[in-house]
N, C-alpha and C. Protein backbone atom coordinates (compact mmCIF):
# COMPACT_ATOMS: atom_id res chain seq x y z
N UNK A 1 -15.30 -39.55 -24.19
CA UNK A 1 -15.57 -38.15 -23.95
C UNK A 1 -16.51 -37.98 -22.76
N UNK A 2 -17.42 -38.90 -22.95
CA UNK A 2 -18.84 -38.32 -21.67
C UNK A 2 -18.17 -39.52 -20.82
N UNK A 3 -17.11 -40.36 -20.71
CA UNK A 3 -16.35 -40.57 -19.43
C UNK A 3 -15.64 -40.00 -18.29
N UNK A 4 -15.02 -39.06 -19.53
CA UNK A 4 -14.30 -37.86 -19.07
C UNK A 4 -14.58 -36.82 -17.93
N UNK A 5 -15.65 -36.45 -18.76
CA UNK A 5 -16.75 -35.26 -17.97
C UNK A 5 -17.28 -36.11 -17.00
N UNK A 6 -17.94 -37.33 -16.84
CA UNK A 6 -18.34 -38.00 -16.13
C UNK A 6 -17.51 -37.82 -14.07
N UNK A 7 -16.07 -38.20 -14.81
CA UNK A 7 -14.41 -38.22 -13.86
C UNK A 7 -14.89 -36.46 -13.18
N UNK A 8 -14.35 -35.82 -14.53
CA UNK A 8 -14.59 -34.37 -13.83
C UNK A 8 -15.41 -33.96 -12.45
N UNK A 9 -16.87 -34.06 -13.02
CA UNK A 9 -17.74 -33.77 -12.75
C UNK A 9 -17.52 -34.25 -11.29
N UNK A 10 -17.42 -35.45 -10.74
CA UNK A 10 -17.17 -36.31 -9.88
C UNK A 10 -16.24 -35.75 -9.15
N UNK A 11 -14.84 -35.73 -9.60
CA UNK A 11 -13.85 -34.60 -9.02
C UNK A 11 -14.33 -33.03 -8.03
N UNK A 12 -14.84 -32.91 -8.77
CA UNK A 12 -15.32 -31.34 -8.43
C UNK A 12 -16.66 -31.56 -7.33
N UNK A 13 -17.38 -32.67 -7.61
CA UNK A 13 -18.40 -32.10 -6.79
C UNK A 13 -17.26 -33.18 -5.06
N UNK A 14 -17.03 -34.08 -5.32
CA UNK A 14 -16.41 -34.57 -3.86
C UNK A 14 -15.29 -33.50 -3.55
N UNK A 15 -14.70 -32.58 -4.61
CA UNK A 15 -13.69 -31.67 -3.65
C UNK A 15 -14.67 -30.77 -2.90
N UNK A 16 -15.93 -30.35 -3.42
CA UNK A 16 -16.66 -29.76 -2.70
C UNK A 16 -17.24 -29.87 -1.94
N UNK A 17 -17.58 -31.29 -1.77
CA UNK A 17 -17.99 -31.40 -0.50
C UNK A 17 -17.16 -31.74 0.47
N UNK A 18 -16.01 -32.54 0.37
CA UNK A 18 -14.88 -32.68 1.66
C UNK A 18 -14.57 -31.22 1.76
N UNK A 19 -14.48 -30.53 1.02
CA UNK A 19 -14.85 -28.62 1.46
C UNK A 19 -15.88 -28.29 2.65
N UNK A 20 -16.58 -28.49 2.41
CA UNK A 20 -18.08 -28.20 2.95
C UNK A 20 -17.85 -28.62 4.59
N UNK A 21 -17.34 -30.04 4.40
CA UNK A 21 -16.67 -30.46 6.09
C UNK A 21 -16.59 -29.98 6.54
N UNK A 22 -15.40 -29.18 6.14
CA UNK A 22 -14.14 -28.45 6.51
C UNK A 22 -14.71 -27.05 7.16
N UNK A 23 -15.14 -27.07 7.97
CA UNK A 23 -16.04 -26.22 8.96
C UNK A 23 -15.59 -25.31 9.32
N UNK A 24 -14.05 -25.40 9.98
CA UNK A 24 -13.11 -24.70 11.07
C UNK A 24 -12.32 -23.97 10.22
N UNK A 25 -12.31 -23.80 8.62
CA UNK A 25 -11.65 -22.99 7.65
C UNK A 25 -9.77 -24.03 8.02
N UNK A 26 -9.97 -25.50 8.50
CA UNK A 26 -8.92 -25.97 8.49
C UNK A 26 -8.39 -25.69 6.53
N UNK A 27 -6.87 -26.09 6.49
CA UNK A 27 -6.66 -26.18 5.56
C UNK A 27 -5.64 -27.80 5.29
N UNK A 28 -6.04 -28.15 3.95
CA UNK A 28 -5.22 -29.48 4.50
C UNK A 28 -4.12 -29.46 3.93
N UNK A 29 -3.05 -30.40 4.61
CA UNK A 29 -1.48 -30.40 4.25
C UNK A 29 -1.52 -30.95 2.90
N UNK A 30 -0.49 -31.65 2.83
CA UNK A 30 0.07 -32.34 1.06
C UNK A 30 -0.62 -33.65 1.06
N UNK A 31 -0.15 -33.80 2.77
CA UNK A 31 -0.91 -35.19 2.90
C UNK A 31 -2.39 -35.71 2.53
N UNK A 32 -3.09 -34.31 3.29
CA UNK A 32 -4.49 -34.59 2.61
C UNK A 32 -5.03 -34.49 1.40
N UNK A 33 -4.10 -33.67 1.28
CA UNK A 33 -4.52 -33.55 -0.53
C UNK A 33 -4.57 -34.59 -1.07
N UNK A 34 -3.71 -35.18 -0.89
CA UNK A 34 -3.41 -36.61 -1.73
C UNK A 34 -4.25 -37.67 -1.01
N UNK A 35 -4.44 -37.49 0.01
CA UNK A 35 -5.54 -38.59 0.90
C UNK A 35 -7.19 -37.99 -0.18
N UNK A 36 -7.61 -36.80 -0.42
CA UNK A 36 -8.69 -36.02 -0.99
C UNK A 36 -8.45 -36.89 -2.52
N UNK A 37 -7.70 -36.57 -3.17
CA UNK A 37 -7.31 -36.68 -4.38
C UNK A 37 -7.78 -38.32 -5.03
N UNK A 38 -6.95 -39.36 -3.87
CA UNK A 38 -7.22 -40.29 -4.05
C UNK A 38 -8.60 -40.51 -3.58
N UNK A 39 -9.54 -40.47 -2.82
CA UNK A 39 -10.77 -40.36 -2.70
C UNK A 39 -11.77 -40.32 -3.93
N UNK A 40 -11.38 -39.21 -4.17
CA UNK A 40 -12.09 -38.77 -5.62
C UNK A 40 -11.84 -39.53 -6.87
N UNK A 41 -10.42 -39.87 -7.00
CA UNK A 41 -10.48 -41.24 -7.95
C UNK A 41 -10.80 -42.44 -8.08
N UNK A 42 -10.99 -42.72 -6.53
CA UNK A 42 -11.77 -44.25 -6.17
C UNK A 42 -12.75 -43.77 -6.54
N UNK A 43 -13.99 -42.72 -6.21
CA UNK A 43 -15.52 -42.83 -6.90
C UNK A 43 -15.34 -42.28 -7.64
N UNK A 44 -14.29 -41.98 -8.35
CA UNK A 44 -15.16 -41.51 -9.54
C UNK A 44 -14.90 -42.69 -10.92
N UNK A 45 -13.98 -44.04 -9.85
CA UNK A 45 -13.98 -45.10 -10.94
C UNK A 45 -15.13 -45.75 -10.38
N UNK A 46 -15.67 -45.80 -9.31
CA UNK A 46 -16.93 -46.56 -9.33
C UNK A 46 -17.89 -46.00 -9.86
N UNK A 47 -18.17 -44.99 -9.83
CA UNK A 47 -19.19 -44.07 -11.09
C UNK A 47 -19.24 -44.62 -11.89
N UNK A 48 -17.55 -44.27 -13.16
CA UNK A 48 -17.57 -44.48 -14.44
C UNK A 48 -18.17 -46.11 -14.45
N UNK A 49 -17.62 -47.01 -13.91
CA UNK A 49 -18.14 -48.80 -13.92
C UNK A 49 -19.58 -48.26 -13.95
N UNK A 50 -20.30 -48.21 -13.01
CA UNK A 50 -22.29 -48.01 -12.72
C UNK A 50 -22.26 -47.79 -13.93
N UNK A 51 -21.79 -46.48 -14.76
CA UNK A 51 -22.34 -46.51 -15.86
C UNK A 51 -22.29 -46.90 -17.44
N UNK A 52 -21.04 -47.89 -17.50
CA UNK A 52 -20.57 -48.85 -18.19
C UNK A 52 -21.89 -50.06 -17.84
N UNK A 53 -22.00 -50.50 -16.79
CA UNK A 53 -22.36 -51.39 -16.83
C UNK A 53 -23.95 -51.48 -16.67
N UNK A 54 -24.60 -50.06 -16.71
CA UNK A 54 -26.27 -50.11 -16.69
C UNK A 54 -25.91 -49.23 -18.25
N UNK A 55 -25.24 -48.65 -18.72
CA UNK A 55 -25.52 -47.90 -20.06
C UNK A 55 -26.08 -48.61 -21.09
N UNK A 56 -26.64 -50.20 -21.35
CA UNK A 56 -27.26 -50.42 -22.05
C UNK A 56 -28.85 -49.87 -21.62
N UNK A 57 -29.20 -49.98 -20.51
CA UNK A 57 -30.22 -50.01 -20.34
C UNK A 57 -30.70 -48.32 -20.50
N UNK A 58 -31.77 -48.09 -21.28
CA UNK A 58 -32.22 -46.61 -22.01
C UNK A 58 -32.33 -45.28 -21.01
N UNK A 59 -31.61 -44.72 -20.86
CA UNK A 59 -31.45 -43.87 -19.93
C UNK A 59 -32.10 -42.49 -20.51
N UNK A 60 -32.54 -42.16 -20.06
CA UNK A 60 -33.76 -40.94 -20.57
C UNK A 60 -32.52 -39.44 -20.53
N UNK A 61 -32.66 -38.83 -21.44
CA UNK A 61 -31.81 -37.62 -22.36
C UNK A 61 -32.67 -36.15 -21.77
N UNK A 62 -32.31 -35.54 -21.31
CA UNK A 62 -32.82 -34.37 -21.23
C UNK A 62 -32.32 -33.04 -21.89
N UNK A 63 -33.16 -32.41 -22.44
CA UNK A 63 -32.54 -30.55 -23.30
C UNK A 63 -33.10 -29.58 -22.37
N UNK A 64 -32.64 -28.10 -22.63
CA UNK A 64 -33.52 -27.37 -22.40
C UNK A 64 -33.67 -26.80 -24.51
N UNK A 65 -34.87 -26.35 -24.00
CA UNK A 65 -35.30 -25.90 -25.08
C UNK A 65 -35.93 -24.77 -24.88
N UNK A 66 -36.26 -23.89 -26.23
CA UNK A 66 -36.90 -22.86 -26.07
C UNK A 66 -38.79 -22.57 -26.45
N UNK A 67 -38.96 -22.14 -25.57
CA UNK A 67 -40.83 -22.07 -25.73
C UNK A 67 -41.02 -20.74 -26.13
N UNK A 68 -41.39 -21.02 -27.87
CA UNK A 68 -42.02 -20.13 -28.94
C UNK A 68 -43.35 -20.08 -28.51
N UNK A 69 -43.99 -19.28 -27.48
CA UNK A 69 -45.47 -19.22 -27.10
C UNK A 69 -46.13 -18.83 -28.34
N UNK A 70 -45.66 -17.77 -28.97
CA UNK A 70 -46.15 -16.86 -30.09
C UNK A 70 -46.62 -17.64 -31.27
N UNK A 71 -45.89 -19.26 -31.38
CA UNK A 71 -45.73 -20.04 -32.58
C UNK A 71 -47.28 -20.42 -32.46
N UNK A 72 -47.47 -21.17 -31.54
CA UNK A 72 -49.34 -21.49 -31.43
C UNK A 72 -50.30 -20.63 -32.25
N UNK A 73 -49.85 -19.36 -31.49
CA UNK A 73 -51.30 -18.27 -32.27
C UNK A 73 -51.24 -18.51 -33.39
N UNK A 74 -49.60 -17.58 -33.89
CA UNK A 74 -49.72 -18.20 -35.76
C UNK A 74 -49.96 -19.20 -36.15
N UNK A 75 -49.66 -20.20 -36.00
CA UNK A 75 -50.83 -21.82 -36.54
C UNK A 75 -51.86 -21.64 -36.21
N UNK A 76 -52.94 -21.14 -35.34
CA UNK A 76 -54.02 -20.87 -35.32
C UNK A 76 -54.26 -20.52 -36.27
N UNK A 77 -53.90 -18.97 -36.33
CA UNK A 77 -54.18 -18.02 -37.41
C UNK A 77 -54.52 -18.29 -38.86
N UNK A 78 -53.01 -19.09 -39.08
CA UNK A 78 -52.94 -19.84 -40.49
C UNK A 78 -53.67 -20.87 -40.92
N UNK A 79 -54.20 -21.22 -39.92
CA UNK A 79 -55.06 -22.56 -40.15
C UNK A 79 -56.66 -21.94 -40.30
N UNK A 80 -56.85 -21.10 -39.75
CA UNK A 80 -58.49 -20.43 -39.94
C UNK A 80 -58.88 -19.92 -40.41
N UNK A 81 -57.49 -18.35 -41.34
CA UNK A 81 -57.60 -17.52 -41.92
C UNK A 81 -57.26 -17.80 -43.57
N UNK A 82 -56.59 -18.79 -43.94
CA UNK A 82 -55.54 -19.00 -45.06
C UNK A 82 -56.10 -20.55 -45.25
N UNK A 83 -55.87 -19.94 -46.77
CA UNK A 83 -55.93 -21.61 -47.48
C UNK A 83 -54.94 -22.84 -47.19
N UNK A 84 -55.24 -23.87 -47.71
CA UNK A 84 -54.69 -25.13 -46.43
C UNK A 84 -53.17 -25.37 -47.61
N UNK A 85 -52.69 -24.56 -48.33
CA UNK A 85 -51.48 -24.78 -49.35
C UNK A 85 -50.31 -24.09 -48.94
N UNK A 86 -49.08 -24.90 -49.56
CA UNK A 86 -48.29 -23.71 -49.88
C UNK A 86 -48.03 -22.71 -50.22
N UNK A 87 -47.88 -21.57 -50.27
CA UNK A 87 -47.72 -20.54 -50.70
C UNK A 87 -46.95 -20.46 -52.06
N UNK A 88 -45.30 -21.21 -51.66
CA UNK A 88 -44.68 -21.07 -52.79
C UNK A 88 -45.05 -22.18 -53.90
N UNK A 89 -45.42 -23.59 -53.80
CA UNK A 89 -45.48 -24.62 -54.86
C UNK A 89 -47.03 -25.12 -55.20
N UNK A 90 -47.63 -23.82 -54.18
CA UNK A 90 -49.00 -24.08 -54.88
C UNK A 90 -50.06 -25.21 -54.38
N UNK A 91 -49.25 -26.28 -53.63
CA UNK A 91 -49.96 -27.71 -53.57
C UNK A 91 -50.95 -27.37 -52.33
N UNK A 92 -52.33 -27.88 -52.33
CA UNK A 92 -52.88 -28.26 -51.30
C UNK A 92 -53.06 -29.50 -50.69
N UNK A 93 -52.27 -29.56 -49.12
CA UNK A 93 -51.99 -30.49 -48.20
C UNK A 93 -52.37 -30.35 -47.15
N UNK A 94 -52.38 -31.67 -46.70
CA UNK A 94 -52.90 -31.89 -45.01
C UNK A 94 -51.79 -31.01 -43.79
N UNK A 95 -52.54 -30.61 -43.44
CA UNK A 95 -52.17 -29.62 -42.62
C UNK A 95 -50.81 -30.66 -41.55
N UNK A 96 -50.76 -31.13 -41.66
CA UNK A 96 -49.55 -32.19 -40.88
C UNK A 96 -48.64 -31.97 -42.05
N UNK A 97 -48.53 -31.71 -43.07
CA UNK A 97 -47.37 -31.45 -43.94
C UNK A 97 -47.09 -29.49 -44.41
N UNK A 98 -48.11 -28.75 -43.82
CA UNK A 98 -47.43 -27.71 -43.67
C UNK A 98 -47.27 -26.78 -42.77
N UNK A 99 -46.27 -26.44 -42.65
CA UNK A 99 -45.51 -25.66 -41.70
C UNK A 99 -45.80 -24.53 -41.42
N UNK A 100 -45.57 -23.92 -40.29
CA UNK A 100 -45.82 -22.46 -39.93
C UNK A 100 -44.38 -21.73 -40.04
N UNK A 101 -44.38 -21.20 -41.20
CA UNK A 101 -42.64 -21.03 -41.97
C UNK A 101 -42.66 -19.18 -41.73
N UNK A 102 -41.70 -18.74 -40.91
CA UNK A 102 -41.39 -17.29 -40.48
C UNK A 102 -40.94 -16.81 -42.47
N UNK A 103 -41.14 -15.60 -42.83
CA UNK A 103 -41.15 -15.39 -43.69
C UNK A 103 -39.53 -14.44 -43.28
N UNK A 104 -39.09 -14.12 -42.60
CA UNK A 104 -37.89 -13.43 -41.95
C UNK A 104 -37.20 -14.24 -40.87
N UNK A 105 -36.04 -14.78 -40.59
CA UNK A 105 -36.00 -15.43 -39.87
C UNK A 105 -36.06 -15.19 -37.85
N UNK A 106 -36.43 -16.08 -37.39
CA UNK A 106 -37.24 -15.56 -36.08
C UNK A 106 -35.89 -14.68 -34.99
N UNK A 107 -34.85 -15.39 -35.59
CA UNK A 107 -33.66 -14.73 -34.71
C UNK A 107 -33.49 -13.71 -35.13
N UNK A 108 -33.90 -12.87 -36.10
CA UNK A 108 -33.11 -11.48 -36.60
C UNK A 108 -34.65 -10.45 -36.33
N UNK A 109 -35.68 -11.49 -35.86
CA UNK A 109 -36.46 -10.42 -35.52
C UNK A 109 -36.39 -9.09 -34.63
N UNK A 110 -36.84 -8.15 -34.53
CA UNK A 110 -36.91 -6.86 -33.43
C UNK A 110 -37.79 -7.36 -32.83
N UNK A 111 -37.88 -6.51 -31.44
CA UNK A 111 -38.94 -7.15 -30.29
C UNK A 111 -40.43 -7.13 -30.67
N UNK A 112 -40.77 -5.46 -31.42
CA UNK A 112 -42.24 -5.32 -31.99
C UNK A 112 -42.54 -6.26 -33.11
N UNK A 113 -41.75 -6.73 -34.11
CA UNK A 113 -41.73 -7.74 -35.20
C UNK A 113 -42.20 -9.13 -34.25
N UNK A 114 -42.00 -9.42 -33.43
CA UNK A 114 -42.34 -11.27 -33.03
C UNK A 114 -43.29 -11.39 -33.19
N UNK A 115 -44.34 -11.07 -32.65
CA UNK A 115 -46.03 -10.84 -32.39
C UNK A 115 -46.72 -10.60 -33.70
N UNK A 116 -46.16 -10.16 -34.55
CA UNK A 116 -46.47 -9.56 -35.78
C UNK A 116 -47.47 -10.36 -36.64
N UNK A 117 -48.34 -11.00 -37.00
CA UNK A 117 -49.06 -11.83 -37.63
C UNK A 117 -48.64 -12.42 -39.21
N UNK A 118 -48.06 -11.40 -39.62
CA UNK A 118 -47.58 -11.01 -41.02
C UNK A 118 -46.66 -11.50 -41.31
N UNK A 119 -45.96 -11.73 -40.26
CA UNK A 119 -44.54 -12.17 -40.26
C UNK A 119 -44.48 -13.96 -40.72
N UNK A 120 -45.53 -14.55 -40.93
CA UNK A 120 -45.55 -16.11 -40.83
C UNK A 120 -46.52 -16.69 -42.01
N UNK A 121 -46.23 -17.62 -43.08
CA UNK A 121 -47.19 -18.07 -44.07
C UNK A 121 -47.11 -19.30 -44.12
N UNK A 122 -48.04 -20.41 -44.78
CA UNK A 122 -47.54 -21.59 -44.49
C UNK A 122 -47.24 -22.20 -45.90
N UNK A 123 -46.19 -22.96 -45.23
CA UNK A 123 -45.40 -23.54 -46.49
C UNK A 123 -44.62 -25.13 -46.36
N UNK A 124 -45.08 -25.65 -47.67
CA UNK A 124 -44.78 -27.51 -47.15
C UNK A 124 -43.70 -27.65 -46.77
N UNK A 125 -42.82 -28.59 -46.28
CA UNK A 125 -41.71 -28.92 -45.55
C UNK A 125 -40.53 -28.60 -46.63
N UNK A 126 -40.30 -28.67 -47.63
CA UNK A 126 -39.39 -28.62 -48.96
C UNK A 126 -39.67 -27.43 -49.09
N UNK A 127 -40.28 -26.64 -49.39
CA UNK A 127 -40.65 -25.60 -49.79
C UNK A 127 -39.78 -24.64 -48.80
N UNK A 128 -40.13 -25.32 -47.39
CA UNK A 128 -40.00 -23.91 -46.17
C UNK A 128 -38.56 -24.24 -45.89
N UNK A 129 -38.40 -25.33 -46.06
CA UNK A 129 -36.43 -25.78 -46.13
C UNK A 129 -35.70 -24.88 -47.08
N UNK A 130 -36.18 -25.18 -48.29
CA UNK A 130 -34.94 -24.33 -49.15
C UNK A 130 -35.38 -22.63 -49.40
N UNK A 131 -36.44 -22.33 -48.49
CA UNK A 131 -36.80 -20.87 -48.38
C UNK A 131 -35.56 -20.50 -47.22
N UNK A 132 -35.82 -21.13 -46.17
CA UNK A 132 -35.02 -21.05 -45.35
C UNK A 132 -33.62 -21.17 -45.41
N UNK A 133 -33.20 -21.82 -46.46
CA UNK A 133 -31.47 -21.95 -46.56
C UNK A 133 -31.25 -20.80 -47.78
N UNK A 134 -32.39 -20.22 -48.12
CA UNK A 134 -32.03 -18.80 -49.25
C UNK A 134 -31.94 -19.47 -50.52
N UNK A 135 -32.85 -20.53 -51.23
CA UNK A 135 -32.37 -21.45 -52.10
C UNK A 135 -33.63 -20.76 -52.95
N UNK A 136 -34.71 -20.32 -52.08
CA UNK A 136 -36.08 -19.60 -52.62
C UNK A 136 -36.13 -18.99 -51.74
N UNK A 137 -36.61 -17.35 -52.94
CA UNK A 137 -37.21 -16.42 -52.41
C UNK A 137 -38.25 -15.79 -52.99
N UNK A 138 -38.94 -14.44 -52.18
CA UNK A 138 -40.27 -13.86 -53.11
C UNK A 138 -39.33 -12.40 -53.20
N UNK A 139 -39.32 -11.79 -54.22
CA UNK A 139 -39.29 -10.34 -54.58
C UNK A 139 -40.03 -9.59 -55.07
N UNK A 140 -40.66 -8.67 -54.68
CA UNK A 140 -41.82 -7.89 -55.42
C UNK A 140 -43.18 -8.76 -55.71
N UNK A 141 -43.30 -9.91 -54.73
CA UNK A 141 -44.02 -10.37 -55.07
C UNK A 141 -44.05 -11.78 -56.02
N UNK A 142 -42.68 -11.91 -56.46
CA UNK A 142 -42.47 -13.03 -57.74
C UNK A 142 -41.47 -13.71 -56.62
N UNK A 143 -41.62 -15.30 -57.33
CA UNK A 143 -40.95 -15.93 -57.05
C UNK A 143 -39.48 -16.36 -57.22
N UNK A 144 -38.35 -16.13 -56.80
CA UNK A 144 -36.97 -15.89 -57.23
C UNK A 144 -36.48 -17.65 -56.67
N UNK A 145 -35.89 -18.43 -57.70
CA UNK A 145 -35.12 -19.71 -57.73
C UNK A 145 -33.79 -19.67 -57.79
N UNK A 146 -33.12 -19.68 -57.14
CA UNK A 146 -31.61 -20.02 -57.04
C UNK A 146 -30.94 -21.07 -58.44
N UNK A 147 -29.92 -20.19 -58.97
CA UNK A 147 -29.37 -20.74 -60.00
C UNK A 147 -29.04 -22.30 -59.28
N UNK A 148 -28.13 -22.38 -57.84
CA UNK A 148 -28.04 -23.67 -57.32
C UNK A 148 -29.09 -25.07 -57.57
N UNK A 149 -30.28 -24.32 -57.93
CA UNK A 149 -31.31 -25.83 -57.93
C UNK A 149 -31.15 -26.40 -59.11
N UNK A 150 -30.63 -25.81 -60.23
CA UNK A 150 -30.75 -25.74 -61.71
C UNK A 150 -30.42 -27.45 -61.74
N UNK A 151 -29.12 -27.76 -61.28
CA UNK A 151 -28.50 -29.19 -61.34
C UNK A 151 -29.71 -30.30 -60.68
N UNK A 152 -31.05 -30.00 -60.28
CA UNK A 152 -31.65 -30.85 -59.06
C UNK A 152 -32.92 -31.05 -60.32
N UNK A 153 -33.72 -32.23 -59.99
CA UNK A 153 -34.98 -32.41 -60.88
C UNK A 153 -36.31 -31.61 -59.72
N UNK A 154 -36.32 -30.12 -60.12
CA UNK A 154 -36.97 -29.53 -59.23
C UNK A 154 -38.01 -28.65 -60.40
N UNK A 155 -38.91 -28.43 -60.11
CA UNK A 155 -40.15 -27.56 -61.06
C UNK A 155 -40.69 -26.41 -60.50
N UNK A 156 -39.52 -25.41 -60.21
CA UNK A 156 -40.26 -24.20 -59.45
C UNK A 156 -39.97 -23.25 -60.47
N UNK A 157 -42.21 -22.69 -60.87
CA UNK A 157 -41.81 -21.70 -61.71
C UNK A 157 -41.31 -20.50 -61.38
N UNK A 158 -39.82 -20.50 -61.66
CA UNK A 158 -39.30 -18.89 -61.39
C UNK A 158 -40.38 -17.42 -62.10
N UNK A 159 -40.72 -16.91 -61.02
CA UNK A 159 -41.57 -15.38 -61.37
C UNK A 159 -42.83 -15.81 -61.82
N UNK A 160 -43.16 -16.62 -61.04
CA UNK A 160 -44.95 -17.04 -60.56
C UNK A 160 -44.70 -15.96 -59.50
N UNK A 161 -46.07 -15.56 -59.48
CA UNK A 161 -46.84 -14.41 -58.75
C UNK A 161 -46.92 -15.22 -57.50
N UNK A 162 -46.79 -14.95 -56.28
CA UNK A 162 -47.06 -15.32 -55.29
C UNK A 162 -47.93 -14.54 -54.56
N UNK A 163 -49.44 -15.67 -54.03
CA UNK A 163 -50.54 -14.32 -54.30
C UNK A 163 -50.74 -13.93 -52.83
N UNK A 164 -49.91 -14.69 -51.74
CA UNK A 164 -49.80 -14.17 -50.35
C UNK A 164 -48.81 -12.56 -49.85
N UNK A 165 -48.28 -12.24 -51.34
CA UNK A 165 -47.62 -11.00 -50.96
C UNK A 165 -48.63 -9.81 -50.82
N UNK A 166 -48.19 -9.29 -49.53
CA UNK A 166 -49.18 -8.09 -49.33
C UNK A 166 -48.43 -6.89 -48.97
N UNK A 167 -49.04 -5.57 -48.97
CA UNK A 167 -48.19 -4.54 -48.17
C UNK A 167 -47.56 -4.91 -46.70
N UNK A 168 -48.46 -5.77 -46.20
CA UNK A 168 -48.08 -5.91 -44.45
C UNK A 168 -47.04 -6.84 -44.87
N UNK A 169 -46.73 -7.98 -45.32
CA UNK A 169 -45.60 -8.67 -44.81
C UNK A 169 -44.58 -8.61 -46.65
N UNK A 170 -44.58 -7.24 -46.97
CA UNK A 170 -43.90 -6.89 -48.32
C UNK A 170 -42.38 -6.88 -47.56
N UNK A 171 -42.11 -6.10 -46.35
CA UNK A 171 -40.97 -5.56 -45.94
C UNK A 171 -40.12 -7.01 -45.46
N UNK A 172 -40.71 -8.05 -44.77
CA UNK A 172 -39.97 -9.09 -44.22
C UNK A 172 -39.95 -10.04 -45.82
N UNK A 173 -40.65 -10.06 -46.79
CA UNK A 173 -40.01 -11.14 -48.06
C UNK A 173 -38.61 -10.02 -48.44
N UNK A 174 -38.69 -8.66 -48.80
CA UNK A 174 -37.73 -7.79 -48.94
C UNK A 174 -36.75 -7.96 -48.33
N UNK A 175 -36.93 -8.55 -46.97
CA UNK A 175 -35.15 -8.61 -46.14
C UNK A 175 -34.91 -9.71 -46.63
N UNK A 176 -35.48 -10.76 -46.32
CA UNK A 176 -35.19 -12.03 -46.68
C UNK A 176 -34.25 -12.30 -48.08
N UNK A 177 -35.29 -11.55 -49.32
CA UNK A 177 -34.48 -11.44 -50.55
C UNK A 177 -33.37 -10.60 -50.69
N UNK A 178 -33.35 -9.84 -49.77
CA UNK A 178 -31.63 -8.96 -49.56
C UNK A 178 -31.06 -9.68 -49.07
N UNK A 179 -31.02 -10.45 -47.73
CA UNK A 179 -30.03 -11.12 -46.90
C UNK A 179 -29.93 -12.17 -46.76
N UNK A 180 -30.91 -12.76 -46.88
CA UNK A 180 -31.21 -14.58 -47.23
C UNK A 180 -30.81 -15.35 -48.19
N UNK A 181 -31.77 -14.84 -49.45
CA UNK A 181 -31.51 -15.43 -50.64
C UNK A 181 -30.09 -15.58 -51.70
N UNK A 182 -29.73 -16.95 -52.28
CA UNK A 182 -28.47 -17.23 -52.54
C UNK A 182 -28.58 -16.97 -54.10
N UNK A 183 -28.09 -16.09 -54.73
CA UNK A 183 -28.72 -16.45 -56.30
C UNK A 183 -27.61 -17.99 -57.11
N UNK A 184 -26.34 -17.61 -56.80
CA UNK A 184 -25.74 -18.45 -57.24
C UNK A 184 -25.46 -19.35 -56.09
């Protein structure tokens, strides 16, 4: 597959540049085409070889990714203002095991909602996983368990008070438990 694209890629950028030559807006016959054509398949088999034959050696991967500036503050926040636990299972942990867990998820936010402080509580890695897949939720304040966990050796007391519910972030556990949460 990434040979493939490799060929492509190769293709396209040497048609573009024997383009680029091409100064005088000449155009080329059949002949050149095929003189062009074959060009481009000679390097682009010496390409594919180079990288057959250095691809053991660790070739560094690049992403783009996206920069949550906003994510910092709230870990600040949560870390100075709020006790060092989960919210939903209660446990107190080293702050390397809990998360800065969006209580709404960050893509369905509105623009005034991002910034929002309210919007974020912290919660251990298990906890903020199956919050996040709608497996747990808070309603009114109580804790709602998905019939799905029933089959799992899991100990979440369904309709424990969860004592981080407040008026300010009542409306984002409310969507969540409308649109998120899975009962069955």
């Amino acid at each position: 597959m990434i040979w493939r694209m490799i060929i492509l890629l190769t293709l396209l950028f040497l048609k573009i540049k024997m383009k680029k030559i091409n100064i005088y807006n000449y155009e080329l016959s059949i002949d050149g085409n095929i003189v062009l054509n074959d060009n481009v398949y000679y390097y682009s088999r010496i390409i594919v070889s180079f990288f057959k034959k250095y691809n053991s050696i660790h070739i560094k991967k690049y992403r783009l990714t996206e920069i949550r500036e906003e994510q910092q503050k709230f870990r600040k926040y949560l870390i100075e203002n709020k006790k060092h636990k989960c919210i939903i299972c209660d446990k107190t942990l080293p702050l390397c095991l809990l998360e800065t867990a969006h209580i709404k998820p960050r893509f369905l936010l509105k623009f005034n909602e991002i910034n929002d402080i309210n919007i974020v509580e912290l919660m251990c890695r298990y906890c903020h996983k199956l919050y996040d897949d709608g497996l747990l939720s808070i309603c009114d304040g109580f804790l709602q368990v998905s019939n799905i966990l029933n089959k799992y050796d899991l100990n979440y007391n369904e309709n424990k008070f969860i004592y981080s519910y407040t008026l300010y972030n009542k409306k984002y556990f409310n969507f969540h438990y409308k649109y998120i949460y899975r009962y069955n």
